[in-house]
PDB file of N, CA and C in Angstrom:
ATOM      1  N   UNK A   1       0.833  -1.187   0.000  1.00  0.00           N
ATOM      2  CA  UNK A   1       0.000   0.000   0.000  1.00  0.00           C
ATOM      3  C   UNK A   1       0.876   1.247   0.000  1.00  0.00           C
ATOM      4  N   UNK A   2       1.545   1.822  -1.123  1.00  0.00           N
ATOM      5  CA  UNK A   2       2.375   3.087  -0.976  1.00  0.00           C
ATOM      6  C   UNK A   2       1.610   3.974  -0.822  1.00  0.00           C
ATOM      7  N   UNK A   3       0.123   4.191  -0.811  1.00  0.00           N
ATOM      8  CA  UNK A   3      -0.398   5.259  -0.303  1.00  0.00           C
ATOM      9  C   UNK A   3      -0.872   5.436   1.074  1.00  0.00           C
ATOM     10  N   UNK A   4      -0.612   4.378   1.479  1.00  0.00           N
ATOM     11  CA  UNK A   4      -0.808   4.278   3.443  1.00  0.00           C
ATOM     12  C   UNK A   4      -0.181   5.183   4.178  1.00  0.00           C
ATOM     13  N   UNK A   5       1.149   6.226   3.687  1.00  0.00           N
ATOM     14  CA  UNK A   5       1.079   7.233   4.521  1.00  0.00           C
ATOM     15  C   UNK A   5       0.533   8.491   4.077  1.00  0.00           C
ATOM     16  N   UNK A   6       0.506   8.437   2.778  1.00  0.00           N
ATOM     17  CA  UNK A   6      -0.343   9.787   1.968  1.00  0.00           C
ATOM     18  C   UNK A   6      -1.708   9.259   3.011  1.00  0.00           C
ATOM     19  N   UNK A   7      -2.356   8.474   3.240  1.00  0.00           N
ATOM     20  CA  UNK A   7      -3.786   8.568   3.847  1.00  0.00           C
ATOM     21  C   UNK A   7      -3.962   8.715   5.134  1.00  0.00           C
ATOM     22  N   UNK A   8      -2.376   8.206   5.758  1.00  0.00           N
ATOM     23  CA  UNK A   8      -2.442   8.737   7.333  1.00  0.00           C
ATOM     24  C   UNK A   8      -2.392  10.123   7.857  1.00  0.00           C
ATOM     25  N   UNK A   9      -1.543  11.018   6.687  1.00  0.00           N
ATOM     26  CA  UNK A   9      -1.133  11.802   6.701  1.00  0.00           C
ATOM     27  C   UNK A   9      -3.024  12.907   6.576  1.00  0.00           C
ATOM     28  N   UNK A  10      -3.908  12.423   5.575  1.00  0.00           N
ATOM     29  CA  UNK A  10      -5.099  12.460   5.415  1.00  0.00           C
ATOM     30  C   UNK A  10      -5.935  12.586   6.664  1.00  0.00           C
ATOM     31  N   UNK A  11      -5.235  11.028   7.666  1.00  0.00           N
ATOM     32  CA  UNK A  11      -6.186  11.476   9.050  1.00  0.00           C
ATOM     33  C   UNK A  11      -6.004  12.461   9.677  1.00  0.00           C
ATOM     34  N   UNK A  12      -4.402  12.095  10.019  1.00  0.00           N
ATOM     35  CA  UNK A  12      -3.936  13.463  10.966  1.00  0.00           C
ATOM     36  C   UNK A  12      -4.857  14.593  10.450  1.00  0.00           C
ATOM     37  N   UNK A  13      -4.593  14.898   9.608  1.00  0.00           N
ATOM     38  CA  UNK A  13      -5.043  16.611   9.079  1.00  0.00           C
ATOM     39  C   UNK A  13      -6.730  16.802   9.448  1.00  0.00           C
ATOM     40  N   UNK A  14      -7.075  15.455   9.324  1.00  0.00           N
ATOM     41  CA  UNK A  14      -8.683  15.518   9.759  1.00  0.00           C
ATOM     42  C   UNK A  14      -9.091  15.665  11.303  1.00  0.00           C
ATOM     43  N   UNK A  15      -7.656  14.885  12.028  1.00  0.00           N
ATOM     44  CA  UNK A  15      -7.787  15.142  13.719  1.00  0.00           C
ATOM     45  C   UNK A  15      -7.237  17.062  14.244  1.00  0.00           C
ATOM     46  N   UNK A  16      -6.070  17.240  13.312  1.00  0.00           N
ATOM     47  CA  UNK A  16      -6.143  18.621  13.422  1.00  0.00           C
ATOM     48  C   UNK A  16      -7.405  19.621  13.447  1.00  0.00           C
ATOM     49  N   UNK A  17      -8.107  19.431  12.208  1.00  0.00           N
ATOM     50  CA  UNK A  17      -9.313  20.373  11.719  1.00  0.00           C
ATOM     51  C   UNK A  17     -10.076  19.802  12.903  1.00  0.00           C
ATOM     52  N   UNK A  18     -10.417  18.541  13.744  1.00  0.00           N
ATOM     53  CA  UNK A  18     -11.796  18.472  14.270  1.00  0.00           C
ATOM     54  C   UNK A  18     -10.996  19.119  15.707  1.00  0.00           C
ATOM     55  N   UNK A  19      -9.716  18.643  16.378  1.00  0.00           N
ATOM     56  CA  UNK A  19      -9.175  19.049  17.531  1.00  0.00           C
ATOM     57  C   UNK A  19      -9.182  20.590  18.166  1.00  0.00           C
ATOM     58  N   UNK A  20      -9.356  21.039  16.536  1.00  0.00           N
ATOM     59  CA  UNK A  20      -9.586  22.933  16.661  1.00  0.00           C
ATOM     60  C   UNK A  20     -10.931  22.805  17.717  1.00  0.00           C
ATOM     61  N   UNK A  21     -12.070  22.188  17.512  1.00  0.00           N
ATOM     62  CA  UNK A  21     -13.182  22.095  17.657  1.00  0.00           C
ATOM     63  C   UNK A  21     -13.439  21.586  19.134  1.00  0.00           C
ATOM     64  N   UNK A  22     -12.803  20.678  19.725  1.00  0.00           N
ATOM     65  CA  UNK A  22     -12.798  20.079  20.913  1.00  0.00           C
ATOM     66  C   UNK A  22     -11.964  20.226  22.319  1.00  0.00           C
ATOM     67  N   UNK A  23     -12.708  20.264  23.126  1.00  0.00           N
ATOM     68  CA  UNK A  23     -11.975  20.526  24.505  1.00  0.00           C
ATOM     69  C   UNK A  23     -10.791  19.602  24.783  1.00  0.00           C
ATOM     70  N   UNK A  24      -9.739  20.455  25.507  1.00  0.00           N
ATOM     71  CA  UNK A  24      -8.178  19.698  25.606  1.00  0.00           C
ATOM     72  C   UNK A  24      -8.253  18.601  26.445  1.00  0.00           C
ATOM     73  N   UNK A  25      -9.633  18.268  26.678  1.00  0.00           N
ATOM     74  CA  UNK A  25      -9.329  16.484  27.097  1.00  0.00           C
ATOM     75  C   UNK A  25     -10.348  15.921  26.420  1.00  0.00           C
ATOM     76  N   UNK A  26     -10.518  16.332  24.943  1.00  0.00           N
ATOM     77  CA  UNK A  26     -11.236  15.238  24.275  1.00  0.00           C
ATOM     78  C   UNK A  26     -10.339  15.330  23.046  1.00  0.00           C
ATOM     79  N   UNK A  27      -9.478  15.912  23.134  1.00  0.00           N
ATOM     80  CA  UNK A  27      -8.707  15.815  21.588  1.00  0.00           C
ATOM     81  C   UNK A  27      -8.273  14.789  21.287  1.00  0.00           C
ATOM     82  N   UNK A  28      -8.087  14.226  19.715  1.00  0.00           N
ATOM     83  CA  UNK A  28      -7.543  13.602  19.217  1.00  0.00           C
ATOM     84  C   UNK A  28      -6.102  13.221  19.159  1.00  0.00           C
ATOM     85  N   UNK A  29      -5.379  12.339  19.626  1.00  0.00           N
ATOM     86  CA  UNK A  29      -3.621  12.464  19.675  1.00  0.00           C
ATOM     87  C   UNK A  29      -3.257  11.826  18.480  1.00  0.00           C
ATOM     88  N   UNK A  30      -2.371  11.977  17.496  1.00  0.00           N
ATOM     89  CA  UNK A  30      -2.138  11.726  16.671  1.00  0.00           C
ATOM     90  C   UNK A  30      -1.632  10.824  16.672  1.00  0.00           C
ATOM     91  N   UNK A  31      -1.773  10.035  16.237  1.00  0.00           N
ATOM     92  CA  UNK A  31      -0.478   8.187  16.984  1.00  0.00           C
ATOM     93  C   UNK A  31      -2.052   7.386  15.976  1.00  0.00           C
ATOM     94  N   UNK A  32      -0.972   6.473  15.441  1.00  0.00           N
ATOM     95  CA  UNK A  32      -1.348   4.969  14.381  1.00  0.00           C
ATOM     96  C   UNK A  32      -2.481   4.061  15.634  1.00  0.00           C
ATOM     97  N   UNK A  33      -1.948   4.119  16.515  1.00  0.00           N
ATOM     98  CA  UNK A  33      -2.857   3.670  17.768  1.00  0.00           C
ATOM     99  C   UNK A  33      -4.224   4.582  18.662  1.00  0.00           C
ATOM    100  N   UNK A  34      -4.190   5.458  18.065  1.00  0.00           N
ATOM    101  CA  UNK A  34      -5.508   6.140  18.530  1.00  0.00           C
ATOM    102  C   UNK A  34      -6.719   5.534  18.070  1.00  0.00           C
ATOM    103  N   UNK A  35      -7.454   5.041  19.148  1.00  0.00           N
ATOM    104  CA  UNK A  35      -8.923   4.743  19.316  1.00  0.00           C
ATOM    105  C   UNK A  35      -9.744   6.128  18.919  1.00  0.00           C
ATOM    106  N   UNK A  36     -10.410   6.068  17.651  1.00  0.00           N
ATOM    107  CA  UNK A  36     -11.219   7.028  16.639  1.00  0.00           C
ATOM    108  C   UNK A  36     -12.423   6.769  17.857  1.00  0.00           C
ATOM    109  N   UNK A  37     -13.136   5.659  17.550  1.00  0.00           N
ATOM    110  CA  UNK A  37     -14.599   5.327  18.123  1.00  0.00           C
ATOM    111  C   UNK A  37     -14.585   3.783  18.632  1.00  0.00           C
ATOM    112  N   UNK A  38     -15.621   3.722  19.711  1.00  0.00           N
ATOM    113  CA  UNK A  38     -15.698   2.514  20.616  1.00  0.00           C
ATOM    114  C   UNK A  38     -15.662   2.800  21.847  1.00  0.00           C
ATOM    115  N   UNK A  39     -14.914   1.724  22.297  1.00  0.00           N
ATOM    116  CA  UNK A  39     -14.787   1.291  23.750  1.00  0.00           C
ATOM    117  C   UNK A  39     -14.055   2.810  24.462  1.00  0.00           C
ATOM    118  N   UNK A  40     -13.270   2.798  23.714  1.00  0.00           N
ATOM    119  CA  UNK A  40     -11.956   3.598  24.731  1.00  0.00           C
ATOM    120  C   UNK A  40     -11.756   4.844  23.702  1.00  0.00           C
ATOM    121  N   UNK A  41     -13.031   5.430  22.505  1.00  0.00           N
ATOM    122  CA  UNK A  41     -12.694   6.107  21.159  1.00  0.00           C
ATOM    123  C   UNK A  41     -13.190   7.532  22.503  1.00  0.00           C
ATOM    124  N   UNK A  42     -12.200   8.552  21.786  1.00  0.00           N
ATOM    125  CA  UNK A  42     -12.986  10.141  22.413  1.00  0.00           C
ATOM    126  C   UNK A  42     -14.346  10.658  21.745  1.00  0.00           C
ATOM    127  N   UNK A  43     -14.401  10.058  20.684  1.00  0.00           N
ATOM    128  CA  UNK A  43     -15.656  10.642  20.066  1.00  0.00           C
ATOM    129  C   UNK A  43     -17.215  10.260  20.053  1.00  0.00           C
ATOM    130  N   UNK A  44     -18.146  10.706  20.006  1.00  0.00           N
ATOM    131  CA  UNK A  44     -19.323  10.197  20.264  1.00  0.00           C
ATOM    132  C   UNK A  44     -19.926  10.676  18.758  1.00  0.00           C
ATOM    133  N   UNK A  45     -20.618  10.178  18.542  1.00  0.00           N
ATOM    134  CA  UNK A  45     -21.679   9.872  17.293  1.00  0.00           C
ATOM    135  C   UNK A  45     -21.132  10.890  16.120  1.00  0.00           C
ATOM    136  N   UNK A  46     -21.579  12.126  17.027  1.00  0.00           N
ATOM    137  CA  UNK A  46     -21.745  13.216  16.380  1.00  0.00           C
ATOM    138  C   UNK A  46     -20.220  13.725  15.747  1.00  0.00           C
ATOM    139  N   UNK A  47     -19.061  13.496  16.806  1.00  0.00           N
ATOM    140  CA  UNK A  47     -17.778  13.676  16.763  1.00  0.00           C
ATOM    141  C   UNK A  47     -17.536  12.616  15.198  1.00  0.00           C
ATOM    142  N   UNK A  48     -17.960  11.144  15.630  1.00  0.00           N
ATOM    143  CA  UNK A  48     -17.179  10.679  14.199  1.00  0.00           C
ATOM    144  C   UNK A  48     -17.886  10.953  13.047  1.00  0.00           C
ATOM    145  N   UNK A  49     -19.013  11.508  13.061  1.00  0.00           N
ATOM    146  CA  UNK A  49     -19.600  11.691  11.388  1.00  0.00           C
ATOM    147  C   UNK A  49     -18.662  13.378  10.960  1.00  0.00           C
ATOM    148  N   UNK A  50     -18.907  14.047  11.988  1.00  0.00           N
ATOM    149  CA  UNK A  50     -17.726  15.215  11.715  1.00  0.00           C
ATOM    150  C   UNK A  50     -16.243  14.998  11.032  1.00  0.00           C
ATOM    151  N   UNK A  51     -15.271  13.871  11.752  1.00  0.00           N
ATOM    152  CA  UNK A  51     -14.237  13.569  11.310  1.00  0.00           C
ATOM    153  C   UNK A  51     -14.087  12.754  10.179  1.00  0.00           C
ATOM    154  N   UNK A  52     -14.924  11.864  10.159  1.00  0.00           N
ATOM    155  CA  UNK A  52     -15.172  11.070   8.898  1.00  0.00           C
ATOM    156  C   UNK A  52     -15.478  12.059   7.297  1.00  0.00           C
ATOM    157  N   UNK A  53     -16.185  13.063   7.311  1.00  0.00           N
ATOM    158  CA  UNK A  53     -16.626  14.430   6.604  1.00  0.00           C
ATOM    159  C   UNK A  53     -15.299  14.453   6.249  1.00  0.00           C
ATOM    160  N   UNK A  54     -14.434  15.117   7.706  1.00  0.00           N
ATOM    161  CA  UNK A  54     -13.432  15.753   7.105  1.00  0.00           C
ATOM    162  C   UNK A  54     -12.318  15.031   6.783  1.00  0.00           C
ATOM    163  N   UNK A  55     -11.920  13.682   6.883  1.00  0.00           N
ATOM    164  CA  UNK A  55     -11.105  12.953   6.231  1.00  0.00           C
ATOM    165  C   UNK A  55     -11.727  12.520   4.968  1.00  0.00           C
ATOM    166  N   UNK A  56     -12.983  13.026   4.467  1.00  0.00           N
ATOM    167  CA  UNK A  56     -13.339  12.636   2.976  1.00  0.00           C
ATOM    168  C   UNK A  56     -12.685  13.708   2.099  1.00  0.00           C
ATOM    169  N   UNK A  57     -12.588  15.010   2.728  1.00  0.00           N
ATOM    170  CA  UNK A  57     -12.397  15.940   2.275  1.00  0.00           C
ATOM    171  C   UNK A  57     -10.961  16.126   2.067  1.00  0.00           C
ATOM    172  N   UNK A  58      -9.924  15.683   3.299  1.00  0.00           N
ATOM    173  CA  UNK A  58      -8.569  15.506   3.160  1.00  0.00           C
ATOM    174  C   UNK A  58      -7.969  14.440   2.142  1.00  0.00           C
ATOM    175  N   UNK A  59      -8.900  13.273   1.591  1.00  0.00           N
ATOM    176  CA  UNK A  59      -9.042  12.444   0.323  1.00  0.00           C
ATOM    177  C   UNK A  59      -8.664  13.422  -0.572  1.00  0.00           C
ATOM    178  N   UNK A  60     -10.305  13.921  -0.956  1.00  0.00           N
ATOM    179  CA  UNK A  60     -10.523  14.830  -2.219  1.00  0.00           C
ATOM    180  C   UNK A  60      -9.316  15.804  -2.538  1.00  0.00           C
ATOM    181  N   UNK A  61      -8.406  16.449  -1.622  1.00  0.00           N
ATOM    182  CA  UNK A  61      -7.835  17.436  -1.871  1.00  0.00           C
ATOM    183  C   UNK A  61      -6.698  16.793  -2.136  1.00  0.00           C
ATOM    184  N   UNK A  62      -5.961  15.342  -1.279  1.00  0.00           N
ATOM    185  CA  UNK A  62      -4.671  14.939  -1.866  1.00  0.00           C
ATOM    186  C   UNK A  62      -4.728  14.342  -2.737  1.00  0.00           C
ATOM    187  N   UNK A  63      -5.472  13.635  -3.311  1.00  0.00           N
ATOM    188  CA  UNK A  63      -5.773  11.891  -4.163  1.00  0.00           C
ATOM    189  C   UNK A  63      -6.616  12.414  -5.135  1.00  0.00           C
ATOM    190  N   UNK A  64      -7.624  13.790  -5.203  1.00  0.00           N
ATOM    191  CA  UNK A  64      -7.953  13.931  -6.247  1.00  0.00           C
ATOM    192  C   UNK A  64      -9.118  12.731  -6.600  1.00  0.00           C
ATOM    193  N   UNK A  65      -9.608  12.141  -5.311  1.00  0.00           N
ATOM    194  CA  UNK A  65     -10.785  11.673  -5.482  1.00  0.00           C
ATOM    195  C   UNK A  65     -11.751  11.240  -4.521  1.00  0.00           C
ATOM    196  N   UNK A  66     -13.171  11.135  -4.683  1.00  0.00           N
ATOM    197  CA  UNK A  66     -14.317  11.469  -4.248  1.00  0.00           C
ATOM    198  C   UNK A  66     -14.668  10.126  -3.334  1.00  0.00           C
ATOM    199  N   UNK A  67     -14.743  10.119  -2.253  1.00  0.00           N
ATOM    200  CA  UNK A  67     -14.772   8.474  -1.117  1.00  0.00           C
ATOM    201  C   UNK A  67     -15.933   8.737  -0.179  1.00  0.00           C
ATOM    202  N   UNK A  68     -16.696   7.801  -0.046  1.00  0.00           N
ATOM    203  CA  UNK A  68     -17.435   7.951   1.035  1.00  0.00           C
ATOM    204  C   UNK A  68     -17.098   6.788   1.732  1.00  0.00           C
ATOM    205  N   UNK A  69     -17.268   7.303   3.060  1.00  0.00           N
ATOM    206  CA  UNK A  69     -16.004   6.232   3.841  1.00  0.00           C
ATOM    207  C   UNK A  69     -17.204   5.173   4.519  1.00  0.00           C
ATOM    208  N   UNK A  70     -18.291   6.258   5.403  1.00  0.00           N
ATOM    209  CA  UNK A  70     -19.396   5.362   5.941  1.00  0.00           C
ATOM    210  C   UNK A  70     -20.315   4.698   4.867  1.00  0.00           C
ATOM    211  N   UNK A  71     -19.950   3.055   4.275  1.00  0.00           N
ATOM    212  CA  UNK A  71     -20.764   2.940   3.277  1.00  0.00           C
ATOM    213  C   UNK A  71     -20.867   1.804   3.710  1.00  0.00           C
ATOM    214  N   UNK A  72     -21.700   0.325   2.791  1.00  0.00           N
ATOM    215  CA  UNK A  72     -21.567  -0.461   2.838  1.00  0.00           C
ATOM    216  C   UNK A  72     -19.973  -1.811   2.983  1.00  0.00           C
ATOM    217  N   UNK A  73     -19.321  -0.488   2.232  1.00  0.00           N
ATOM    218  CA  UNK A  73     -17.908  -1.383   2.420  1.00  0.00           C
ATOM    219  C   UNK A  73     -17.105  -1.469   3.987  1.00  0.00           C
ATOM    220  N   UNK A  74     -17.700  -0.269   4.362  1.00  0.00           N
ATOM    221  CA  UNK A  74     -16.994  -0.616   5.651  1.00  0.00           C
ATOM    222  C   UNK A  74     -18.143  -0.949   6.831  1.00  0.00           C
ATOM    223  N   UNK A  75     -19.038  -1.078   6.365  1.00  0.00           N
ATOM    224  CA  UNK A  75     -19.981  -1.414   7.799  1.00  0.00           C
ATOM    225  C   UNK A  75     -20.302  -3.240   7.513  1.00  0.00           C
ATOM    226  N   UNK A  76     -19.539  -3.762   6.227  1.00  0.00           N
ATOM    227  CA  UNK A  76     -19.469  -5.451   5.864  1.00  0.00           C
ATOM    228  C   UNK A  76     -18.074  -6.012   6.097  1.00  0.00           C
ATOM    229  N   UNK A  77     -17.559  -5.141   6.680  1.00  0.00           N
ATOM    230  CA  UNK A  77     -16.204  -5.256   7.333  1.00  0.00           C
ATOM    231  C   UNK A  77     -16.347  -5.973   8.858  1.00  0.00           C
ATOM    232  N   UNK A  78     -15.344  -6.671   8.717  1.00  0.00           N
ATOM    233  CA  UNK A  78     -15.179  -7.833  10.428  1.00  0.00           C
ATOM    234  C   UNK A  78     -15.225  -6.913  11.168  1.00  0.00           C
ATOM    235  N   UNK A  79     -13.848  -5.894  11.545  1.00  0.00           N
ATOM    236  CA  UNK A  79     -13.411  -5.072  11.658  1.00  0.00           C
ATOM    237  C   UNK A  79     -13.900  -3.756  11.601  1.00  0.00           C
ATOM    238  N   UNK A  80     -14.361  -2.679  12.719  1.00  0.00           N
ATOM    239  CA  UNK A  80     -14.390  -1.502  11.747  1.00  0.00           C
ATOM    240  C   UNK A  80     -13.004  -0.853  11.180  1.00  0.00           C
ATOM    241  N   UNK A  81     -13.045  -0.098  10.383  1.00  0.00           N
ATOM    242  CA  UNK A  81     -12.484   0.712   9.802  1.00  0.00           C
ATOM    243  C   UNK A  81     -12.042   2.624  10.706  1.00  0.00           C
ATOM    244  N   UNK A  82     -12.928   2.122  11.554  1.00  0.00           N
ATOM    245  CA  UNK A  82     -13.072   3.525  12.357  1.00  0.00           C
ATOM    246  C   UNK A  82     -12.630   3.330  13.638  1.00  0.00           C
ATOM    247  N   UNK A  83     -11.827   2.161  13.733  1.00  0.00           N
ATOM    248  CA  UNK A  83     -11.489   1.352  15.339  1.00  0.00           C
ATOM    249  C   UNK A  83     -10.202   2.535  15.941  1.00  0.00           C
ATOM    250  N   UNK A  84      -9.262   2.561  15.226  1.00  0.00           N
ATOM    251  CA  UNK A  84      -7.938   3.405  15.230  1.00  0.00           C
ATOM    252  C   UNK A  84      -7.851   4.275  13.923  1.00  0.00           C
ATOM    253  N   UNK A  85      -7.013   5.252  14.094  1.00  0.00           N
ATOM    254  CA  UNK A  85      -6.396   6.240  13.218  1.00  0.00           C
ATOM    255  C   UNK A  85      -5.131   5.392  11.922  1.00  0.00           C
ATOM    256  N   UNK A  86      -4.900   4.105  12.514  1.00  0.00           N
ATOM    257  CA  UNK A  86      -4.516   3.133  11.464  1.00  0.00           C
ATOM    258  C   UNK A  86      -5.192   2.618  10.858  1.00  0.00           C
ATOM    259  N   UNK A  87      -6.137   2.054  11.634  1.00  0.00           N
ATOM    260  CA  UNK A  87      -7.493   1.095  10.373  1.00  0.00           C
ATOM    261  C   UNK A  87      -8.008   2.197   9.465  1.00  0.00           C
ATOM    262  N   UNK A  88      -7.591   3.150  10.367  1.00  0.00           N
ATOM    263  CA  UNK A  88      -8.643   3.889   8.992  1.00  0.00           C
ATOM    264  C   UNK A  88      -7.701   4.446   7.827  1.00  0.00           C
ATOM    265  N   UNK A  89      -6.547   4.963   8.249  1.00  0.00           N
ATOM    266  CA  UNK A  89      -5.512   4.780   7.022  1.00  0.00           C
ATOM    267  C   UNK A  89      -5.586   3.763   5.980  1.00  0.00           C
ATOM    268  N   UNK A  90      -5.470   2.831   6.220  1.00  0.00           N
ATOM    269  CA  UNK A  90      -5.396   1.247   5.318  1.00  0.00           C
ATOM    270  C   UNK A  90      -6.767   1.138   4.402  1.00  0.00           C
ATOM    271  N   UNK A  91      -7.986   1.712   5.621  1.00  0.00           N
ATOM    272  CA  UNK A  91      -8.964   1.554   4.803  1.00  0.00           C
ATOM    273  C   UNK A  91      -8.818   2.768   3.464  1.00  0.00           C
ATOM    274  N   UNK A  92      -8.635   3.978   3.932  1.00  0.00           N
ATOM    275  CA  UNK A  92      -8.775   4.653   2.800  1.00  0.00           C
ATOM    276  C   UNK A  92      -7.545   4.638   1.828  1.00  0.00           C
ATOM    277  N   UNK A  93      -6.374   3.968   1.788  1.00  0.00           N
ATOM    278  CA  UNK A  93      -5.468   3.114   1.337  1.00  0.00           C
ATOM    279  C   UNK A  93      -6.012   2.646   0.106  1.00  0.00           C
ATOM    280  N   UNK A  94      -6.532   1.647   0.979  1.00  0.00           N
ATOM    281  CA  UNK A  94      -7.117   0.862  -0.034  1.00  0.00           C
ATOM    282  C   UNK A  94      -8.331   1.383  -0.975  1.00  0.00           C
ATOM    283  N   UNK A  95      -9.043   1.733  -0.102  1.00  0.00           N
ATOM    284  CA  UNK A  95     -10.631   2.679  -1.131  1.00  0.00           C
ATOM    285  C   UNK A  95      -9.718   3.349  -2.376  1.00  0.00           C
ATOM    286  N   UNK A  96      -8.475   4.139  -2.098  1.00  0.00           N
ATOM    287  CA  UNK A  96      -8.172   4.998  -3.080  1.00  0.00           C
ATOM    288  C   UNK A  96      -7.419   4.341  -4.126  1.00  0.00           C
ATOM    289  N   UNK A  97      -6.933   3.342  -3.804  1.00  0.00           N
ATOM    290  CA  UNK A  97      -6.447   1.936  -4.559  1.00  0.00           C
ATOM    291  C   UNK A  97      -7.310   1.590  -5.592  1.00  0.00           C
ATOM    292  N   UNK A  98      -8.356   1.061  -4.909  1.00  0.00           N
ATOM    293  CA  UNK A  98      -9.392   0.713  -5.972  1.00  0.00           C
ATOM    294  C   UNK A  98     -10.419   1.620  -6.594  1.00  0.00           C
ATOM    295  N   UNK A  99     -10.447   3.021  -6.377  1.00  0.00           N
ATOM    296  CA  UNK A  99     -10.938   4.179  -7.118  1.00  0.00           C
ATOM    297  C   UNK A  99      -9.753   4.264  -8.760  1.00  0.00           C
ATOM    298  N   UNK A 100      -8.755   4.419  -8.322  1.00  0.00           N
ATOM    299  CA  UNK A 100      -7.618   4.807  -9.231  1.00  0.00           C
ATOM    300  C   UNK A 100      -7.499   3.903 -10.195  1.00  0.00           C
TER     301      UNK A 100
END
């Protein structure tokens, strides 16, 4: 996957833009191991459809193409895709893999 850090690089920028937004003990830490959503995730409902938005948007602007991340492909997934700030790299990795 040579685009796995072009897409991490994608999250970060999406935890930046939402971290503007959130109190300094709900921010996002940037690390391959950050819990997005779940058990131990900082965000609640509303938080991940926000970040999810804006990592579609951090797509569109590097990759030059159009992803919707909450779809059938990732909700037929074992796994979510939204578990860590890594799964979700790989996932959009790959989405942009098979767009291209």
């Amino acid at each position: 996957m040579a685009d796995y850090e072009k897409a991490l690089a994608c999250v970060y920028s999406a935890a930046d833009e939402l971290n503007d937004t959130l109190p300094p003990d709900g921010k996002l830490e940037k690390s391959p191991n950050t819990v997005i959503f779940g058990k131990d995730g900082k965000l609640d409902s509303l938080g991940i459809v926000n970040f999810i938005v804006a990592v579609e948007e951090q797509i569109e602007e590097e990759f030059d193409v159009e992803l919707t991340l909450a779809d059938e492909n990732a909700s037929a997934m074992e796994e979510s895709p939204f578990a860590t700030m890594e799964s979700l790299a790989k996932y959009v990795a790959k989405r942009v893999e098979e767009e291209s």
